[in-house]
Every structure is written in structure tokens, then in C-alpha cells.
N, C-alpha and C. Protein backbone atom coordinates (compact mmCIF):
# COMPACT_ATOMS: atom_id res chain seq x y z
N UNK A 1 -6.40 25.67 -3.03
CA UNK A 1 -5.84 26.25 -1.83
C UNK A 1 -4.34 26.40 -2.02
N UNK A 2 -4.28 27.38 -1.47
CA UNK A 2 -2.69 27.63 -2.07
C UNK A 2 -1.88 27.50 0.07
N UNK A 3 -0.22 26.81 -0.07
CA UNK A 3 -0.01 26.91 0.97
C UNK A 3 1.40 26.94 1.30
N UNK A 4 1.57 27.42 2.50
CA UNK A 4 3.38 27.37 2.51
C UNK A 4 3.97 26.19 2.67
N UNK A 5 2.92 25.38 4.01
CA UNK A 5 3.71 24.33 4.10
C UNK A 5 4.46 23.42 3.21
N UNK A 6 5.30 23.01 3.03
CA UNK A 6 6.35 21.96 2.02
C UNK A 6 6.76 23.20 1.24
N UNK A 7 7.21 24.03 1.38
CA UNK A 7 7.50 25.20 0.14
C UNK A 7 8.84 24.72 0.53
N UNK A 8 10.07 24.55 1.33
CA UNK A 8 10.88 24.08 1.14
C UNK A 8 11.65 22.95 0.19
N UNK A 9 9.86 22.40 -0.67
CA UNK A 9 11.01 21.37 -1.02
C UNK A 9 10.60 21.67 -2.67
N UNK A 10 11.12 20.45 -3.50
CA UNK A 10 11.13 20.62 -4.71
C UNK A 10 9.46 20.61 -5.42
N UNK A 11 8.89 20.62 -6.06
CA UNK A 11 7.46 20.23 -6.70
C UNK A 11 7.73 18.48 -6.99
N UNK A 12 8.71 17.89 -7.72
CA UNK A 12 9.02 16.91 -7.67
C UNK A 12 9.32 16.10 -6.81
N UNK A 13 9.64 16.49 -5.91
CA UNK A 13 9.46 15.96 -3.88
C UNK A 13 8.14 15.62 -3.36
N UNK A 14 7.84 16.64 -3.81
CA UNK A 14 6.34 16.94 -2.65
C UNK A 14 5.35 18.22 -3.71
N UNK A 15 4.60 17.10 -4.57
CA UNK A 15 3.28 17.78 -4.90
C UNK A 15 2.45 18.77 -4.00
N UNK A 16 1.97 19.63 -5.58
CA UNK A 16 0.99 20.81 -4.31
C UNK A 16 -0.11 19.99 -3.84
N UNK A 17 -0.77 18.74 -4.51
CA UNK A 17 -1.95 17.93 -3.26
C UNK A 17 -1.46 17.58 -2.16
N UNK A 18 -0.24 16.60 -2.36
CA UNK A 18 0.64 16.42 -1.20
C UNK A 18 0.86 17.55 -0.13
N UNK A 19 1.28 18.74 -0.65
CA UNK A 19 1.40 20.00 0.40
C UNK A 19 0.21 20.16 1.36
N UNK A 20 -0.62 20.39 -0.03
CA UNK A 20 -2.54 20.87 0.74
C UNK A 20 -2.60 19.46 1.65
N UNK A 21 -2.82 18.22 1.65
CA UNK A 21 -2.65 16.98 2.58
C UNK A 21 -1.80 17.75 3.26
N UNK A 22 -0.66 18.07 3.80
CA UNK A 22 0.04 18.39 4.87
C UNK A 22 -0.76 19.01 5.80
N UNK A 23 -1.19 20.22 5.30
CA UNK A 23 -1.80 21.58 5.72
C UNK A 23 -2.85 21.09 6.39
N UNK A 24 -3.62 20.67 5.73
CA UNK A 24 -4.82 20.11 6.16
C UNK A 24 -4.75 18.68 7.67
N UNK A 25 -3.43 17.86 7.31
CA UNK A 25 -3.04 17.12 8.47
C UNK A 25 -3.08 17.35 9.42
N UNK A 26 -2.15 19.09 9.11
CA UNK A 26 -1.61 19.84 10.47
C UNK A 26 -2.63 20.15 11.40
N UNK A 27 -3.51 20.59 10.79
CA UNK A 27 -4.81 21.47 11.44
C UNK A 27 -5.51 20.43 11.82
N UNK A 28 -5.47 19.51 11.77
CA UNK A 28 -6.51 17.86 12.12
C UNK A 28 -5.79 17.76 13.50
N UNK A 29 -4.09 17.72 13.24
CA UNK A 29 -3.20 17.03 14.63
C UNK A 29 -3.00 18.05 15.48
N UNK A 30 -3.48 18.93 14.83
CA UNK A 30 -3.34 20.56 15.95
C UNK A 30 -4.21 20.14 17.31
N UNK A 31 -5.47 20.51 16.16
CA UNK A 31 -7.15 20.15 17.04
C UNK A 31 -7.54 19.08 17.83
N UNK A 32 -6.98 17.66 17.01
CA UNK A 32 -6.93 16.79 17.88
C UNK A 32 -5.74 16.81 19.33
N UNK A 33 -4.97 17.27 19.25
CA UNK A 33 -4.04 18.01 20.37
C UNK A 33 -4.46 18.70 21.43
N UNK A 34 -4.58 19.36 20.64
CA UNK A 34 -5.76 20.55 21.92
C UNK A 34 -6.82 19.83 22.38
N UNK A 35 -7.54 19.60 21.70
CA UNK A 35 -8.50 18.63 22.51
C UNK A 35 -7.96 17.99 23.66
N UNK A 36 -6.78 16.88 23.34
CA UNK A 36 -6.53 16.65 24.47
C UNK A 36 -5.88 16.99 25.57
N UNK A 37 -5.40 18.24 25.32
CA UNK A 37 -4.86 19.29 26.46
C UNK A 37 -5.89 19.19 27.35
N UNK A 38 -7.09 19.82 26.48
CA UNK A 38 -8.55 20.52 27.48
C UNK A 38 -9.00 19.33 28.07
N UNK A 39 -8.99 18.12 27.70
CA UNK A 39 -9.28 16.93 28.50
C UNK A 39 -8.21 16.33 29.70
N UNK A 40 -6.97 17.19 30.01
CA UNK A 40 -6.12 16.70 30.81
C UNK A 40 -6.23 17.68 32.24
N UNK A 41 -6.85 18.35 32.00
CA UNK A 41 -7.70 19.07 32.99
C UNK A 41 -8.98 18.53 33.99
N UNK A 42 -9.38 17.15 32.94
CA UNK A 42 -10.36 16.61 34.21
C UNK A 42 -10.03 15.40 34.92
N UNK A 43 -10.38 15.13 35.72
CA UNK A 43 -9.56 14.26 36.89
C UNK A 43 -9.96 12.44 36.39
N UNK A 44 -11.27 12.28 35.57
CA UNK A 44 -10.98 10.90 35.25
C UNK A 44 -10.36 10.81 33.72
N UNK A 45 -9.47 11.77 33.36
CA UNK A 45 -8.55 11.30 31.88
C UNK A 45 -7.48 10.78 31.91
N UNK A 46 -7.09 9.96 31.85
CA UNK A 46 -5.70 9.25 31.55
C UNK A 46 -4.97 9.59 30.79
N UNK A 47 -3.72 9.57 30.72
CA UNK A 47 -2.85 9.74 29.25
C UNK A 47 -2.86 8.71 28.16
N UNK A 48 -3.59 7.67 28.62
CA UNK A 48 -3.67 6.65 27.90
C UNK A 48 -4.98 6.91 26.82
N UNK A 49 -6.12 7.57 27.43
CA UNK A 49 -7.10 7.64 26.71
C UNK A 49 -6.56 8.95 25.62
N UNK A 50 -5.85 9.76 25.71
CA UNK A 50 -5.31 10.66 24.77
C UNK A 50 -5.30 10.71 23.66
N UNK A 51 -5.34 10.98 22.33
CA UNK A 51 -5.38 10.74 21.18
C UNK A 51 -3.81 10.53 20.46
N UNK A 52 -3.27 11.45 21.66
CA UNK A 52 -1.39 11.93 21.06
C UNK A 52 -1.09 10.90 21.06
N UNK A 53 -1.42 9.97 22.34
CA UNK A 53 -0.58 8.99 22.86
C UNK A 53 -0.38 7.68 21.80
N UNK A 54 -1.19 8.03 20.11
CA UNK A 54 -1.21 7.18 18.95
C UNK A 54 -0.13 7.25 18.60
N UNK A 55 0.43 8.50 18.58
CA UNK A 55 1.56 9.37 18.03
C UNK A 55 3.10 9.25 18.68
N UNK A 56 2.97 8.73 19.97
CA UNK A 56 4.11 8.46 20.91
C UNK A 56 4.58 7.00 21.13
N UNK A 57 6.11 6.86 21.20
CA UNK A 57 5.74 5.53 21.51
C UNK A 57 5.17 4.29 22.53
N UNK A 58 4.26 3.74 22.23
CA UNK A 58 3.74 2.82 23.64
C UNK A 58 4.35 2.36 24.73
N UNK A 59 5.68 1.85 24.66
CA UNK A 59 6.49 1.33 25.23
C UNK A 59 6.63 2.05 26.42
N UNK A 60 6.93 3.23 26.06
CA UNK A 60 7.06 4.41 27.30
C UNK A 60 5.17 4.73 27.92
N UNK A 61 4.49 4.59 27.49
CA UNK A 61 3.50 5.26 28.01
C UNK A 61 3.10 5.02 29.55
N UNK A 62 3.97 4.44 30.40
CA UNK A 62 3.43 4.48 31.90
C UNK A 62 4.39 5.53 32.27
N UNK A 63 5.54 6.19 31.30
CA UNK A 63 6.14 7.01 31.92
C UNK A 63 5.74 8.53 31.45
N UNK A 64 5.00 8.79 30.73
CA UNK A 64 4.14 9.62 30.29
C UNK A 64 3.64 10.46 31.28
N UNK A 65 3.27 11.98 31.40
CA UNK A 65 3.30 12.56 32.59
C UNK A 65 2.26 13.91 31.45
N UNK A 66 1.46 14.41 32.31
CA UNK A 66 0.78 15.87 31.58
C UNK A 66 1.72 16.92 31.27
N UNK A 67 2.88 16.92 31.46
CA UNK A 67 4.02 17.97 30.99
C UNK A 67 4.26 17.44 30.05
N UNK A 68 4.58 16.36 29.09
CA UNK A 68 5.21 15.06 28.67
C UNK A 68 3.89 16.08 27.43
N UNK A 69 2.48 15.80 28.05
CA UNK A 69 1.25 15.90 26.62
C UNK A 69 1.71 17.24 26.25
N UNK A 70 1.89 17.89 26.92
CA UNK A 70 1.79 20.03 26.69
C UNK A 70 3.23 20.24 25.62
N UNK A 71 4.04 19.26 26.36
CA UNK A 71 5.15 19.68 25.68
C UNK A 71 5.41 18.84 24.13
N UNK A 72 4.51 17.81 23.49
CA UNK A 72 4.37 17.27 22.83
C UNK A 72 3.90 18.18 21.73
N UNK A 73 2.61 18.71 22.39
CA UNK A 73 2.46 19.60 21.56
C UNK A 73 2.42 20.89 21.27
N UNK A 74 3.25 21.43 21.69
CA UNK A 74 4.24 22.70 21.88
C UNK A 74 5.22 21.98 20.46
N UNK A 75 5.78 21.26 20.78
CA UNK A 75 6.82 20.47 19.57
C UNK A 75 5.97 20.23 18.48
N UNK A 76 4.30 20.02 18.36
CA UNK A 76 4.07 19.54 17.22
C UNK A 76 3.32 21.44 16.67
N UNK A 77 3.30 22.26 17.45
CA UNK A 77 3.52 23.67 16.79
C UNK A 77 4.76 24.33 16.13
N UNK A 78 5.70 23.70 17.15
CA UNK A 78 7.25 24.04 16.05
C UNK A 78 7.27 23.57 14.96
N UNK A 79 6.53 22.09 14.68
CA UNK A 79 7.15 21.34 13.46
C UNK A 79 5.95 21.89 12.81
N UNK A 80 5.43 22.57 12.96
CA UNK A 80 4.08 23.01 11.88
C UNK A 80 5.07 23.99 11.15
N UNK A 81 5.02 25.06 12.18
CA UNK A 81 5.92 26.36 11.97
C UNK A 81 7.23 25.96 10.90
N UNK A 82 7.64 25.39 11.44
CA UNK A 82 9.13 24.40 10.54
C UNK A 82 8.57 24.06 9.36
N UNK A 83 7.61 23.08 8.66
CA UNK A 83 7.15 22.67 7.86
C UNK A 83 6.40 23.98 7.11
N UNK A 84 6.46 25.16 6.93
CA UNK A 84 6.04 26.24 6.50
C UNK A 84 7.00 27.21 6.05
N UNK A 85 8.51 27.11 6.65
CA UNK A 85 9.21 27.48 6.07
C UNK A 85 10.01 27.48 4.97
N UNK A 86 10.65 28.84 4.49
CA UNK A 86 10.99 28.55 2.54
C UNK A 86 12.58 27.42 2.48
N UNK A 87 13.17 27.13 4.07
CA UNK A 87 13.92 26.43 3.93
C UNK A 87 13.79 25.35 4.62
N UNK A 88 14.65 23.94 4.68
CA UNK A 88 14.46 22.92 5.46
C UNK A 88 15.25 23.20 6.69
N UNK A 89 13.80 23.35 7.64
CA UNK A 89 14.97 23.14 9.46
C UNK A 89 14.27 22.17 10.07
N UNK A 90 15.46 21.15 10.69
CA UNK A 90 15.81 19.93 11.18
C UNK A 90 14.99 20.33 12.43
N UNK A 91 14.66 19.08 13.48
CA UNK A 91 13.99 19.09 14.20
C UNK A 91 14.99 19.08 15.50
N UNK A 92 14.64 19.69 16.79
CA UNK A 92 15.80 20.25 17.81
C UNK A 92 15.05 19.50 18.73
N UNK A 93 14.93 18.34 19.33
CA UNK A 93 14.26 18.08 20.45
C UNK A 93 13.69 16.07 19.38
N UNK A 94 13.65 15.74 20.11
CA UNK A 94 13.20 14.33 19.91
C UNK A 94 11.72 14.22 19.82
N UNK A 95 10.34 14.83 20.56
CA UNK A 95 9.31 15.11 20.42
C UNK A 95 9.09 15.90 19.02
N UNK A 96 10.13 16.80 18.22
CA UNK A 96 9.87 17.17 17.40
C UNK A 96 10.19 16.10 16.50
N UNK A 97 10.65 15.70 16.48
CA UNK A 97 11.81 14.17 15.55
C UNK A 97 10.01 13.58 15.24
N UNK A 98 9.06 13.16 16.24
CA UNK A 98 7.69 12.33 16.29
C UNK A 98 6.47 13.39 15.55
N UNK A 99 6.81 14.55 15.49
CA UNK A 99 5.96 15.44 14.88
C UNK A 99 5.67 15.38 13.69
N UNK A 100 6.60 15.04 12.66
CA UNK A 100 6.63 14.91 11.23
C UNK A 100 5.93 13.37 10.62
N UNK A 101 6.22 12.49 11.70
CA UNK A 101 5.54 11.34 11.25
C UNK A 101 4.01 11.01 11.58
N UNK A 102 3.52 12.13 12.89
CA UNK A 102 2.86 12.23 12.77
C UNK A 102 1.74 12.40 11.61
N UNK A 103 2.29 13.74 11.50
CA UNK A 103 1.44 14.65 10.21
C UNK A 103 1.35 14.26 8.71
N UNK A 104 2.40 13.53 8.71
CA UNK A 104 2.63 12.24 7.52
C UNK A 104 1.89 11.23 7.85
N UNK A 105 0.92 10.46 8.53
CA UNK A 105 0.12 9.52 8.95
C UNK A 105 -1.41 10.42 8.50
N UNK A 106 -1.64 11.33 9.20
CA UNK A 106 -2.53 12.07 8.89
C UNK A 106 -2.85 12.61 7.48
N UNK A 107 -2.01 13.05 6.86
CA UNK A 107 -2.04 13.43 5.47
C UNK A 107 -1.77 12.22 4.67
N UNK A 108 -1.83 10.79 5.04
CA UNK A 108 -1.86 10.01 4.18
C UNK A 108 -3.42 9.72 4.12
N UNK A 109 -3.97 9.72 5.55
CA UNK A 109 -5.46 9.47 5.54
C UNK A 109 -6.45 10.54 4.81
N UNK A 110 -6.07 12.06 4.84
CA UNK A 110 -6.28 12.69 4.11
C UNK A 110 -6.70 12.56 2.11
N UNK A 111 -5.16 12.22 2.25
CA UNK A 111 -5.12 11.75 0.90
C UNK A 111 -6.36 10.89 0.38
N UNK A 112 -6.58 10.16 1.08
CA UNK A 112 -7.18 9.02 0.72
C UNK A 112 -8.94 9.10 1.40
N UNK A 113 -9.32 10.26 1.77
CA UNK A 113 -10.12 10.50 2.39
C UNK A 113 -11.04 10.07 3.51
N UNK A 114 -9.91 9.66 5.01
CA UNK A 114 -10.68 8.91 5.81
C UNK A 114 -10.59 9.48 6.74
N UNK A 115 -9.78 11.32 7.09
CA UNK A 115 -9.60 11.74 8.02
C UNK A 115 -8.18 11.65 8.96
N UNK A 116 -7.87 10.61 8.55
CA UNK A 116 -6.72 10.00 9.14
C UNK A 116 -6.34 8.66 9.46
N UNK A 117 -5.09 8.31 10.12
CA UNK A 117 -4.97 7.29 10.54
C UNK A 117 -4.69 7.04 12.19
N UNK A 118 -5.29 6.16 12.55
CA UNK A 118 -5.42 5.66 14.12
C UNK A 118 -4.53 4.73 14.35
N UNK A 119 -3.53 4.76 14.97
CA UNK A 119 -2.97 3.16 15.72
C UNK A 119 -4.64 2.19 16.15
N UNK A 120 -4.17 1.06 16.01
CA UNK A 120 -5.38 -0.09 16.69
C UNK A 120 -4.87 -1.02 17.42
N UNK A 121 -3.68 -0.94 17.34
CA UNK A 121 -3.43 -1.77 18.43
C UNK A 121 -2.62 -1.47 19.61
């Protein structure tokens, strides 16, 4: 599979498996995203039951709000978009700052073939 994402950086940075792991991350943290958009639409979902909310930090999560999920991942479409480009652009927003470590959690589980990684505690 050939891909843009990581084309910004060196081959010695960031291998093309490493890249394809990105790509493949992205589209995992996309879906799992959306998913939980479409689940914030029904009246017994919490933000807590969310999947993002692995991805955010806990500390804050009673201040967490359904604008808070949308706009999370709105930011984790920029940092896709960002991570695809032929140069490196910095992240503009603090939700985007959480996007990259995301997808780096994910593409480590990738790597290693388990789908991903989950917070557990």
C-alpha cells in the first residue's frame, strides 16, 4: 500500500510500515469517532461511555460536553489531513496537540497486530 501520510518526514524517521500503521490508525480513530458521534445522539450515552474519551484527558471528563466530542473530532480530521501533507504543520488548537498521540497509540497496536490500544484504567 502505498501512502501520503508521514511523507513529510525522512524514510529514516518514519518507515513506509510505520507510515502504512499510521494510515491504517487513522481510519480505525476516524471510525471509532464517528461511531461515537452517532451514539451521542441517543439519550442513555454518556461521554464517559465514548471511546474518544480514552484519548482525552480523564481528569477533565465531568467537564466534557457533546460539542467538546464533535469538536474533538473535527481536530482529529485536521490532524489526519496534516499528517498527509508533503510538509510538517504544527497543530493549531490543543485538541489537535491530543490527535497525534492518539493515532500513535493506535498504530502501535497496529503494528503489533491487536487493533489497537485501549486505556484500562
Amino acid at each position: 500500500m502505498i501512502t501520503k501520510v508521514g511523507q513529510a518526514f525522512p524514510e529514516a524517521t518514519l518507515s513506509l510500515p510505520r507510515r502504512e500503521a499510521l494510515a491504517k490508525a487513522i481510519d480505525l480513530v476516524h471510525d471509532r469517532y464517528w461511531n461515537d458521534i452517532e451514539q451521542l445522539g441517543h439519550e442513555d450515552v454518556s461521554l464517559a461511555d465514548l471511546s474518544m474519551t480514552d484519548d482525552l484527558p480523564l481528569a477533565h471528563l465531568p467537564d466534557y460536553t457533546p460539542l467538546l466530542a464533535r469538536q474533538f473530532f473535527v481536530s482529529m480530521t485536521v490532524v489526519a489531513w496534516k499528517l498527509a501533507q508533503p510538509e510538517i504543520l504544527m497543530p493549531a488548537t490543543v485538541l489537535e496537540q491530543l490527535g497525534p498521540d492518539a493515532i500513535i497509540r493506535e498504530a502501535a497496536g497496529v503494528l503489533v497486530g491487536d487493533q489497537g490500544w485501549r486505556r484500562t484504567t
